[in-house]
C-alpha atoms as a PDB file:
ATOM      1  CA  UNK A   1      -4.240 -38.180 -32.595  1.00  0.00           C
ATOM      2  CA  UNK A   2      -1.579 -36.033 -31.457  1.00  0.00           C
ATOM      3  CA  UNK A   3       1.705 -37.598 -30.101  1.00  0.00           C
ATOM      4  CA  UNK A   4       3.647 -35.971 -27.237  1.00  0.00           C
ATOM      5  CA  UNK A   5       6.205 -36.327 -25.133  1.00  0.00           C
ATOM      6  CA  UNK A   6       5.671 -37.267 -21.378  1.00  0.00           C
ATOM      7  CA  UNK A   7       8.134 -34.244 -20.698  1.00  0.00           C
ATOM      8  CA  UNK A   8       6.494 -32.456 -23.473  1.00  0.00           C
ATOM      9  CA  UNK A   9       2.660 -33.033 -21.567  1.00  0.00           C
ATOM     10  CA  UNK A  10       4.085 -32.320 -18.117  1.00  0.00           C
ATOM     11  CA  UNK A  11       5.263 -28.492 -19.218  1.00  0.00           C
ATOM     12  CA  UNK A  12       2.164 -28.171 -20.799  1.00  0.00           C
ATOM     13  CA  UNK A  13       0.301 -29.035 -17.424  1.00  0.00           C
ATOM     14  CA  UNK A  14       2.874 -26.947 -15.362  1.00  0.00           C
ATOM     15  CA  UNK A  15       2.551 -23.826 -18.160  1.00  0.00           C
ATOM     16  CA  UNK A  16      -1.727 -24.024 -17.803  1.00  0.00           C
ATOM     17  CA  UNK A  17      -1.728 -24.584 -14.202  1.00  0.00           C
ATOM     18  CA  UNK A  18       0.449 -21.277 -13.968  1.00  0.00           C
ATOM     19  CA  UNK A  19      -1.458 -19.613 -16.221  1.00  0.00           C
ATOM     20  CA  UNK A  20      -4.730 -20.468 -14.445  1.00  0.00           C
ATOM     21  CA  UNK A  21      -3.424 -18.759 -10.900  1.00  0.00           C
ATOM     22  CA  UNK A  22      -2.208 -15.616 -12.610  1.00  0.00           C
ATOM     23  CA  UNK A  23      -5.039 -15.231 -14.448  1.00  0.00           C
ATOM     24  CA  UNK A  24      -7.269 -15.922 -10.769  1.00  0.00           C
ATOM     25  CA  UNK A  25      -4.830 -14.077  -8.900  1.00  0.00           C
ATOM     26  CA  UNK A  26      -5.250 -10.365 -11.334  1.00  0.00           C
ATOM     27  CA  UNK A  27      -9.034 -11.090 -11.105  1.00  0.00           C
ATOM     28  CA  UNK A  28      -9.699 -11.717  -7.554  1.00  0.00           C
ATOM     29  CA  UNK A  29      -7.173  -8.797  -6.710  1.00  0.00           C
ATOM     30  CA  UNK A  30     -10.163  -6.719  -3.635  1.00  0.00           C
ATOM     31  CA  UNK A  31      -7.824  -3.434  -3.334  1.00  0.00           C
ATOM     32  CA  UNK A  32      -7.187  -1.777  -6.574  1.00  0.00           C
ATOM     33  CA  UNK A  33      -4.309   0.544  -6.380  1.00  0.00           C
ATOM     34  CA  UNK A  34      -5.355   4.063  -5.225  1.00  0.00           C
ATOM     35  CA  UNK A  35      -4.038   7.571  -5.329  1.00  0.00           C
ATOM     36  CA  UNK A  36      -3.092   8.559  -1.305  1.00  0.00           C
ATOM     37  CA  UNK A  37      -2.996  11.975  -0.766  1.00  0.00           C
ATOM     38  CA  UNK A  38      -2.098  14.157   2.106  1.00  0.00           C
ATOM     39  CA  UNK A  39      -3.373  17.318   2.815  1.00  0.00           C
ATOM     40  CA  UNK A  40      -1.434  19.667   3.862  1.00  0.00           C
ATOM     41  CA  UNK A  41      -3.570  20.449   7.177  1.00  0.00           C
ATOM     42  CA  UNK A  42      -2.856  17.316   8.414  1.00  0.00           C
ATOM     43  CA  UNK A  43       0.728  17.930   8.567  1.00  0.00           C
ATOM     44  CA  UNK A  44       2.666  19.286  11.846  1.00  0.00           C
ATOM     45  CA  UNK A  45       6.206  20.637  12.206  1.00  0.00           C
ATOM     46  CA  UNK A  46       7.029  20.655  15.843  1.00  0.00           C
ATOM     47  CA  UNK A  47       8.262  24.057  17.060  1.00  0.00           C
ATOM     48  CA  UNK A  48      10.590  22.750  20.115  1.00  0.00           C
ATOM     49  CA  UNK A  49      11.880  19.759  18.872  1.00  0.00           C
ATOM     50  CA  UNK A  50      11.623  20.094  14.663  1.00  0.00           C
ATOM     51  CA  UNK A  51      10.235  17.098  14.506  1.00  0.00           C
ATOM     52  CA  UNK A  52       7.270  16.736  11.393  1.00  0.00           C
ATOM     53  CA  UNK A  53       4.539  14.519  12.138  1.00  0.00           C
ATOM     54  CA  UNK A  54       0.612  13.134  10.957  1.00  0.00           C
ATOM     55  CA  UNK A  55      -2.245  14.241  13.049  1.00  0.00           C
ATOM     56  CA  UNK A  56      -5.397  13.765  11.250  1.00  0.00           C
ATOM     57  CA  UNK A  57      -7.577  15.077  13.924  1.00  0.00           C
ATOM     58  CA  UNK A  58      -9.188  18.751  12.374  1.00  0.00           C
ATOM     59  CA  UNK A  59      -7.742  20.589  15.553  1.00  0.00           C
ATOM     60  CA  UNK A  60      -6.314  23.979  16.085  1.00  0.00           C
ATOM     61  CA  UNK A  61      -3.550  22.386  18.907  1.00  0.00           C
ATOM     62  CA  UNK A  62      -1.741  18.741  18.609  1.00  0.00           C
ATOM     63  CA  UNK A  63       0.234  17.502  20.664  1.00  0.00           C
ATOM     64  CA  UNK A  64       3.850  16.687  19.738  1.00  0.00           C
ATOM     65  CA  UNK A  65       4.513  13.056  19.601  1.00  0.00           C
ATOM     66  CA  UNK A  66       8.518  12.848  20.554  1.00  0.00           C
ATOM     67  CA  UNK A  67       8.368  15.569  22.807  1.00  0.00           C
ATOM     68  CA  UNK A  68       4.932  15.888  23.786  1.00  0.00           C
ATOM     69  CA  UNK A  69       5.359  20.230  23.423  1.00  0.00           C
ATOM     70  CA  UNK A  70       2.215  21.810  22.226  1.00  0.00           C
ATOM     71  CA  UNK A  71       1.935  23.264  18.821  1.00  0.00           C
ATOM     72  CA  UNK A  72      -0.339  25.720  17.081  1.00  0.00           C
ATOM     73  CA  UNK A  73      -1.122  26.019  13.286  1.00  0.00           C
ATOM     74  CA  UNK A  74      -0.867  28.976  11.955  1.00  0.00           C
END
């Protein structure tokens, strides 16, 4: 029989247990990483106030959202 140490048995419980939630944590992981892209027709540049901004809706006018001015792309 093997002889060990009660310090010896207690990092050996405390190294498995460790162990065990790593290993559950990288296998339960739902959202793998993913490439986020932008394209470039989503993206506004505000003609009054210069600000750039997001507007994913496929429209030829947005609507500025510091200033509220309306913008056209070109």
């Amino acid at each position: 029989m093997i002889s060990i140490d009660f310090s010896q048995a207690i990092a050996l419980y405390i190294f498995i247990f460790i162990d065990a939630i790593l290993i559950f944590w990288i296998f339960s992981r739902k959202q793998k990483d993913k490439d986020l892209t932008l394209d470039a027709k989503f993206i506004w540049f505000c003609s009054v106030c210069t600000y750039t901004y997001i507007n994913t809706r496929e429209e030829a006018i947005s609507t500025c959202p510091r200033c509220g001015n309306y913008n056209k792309k070109n």
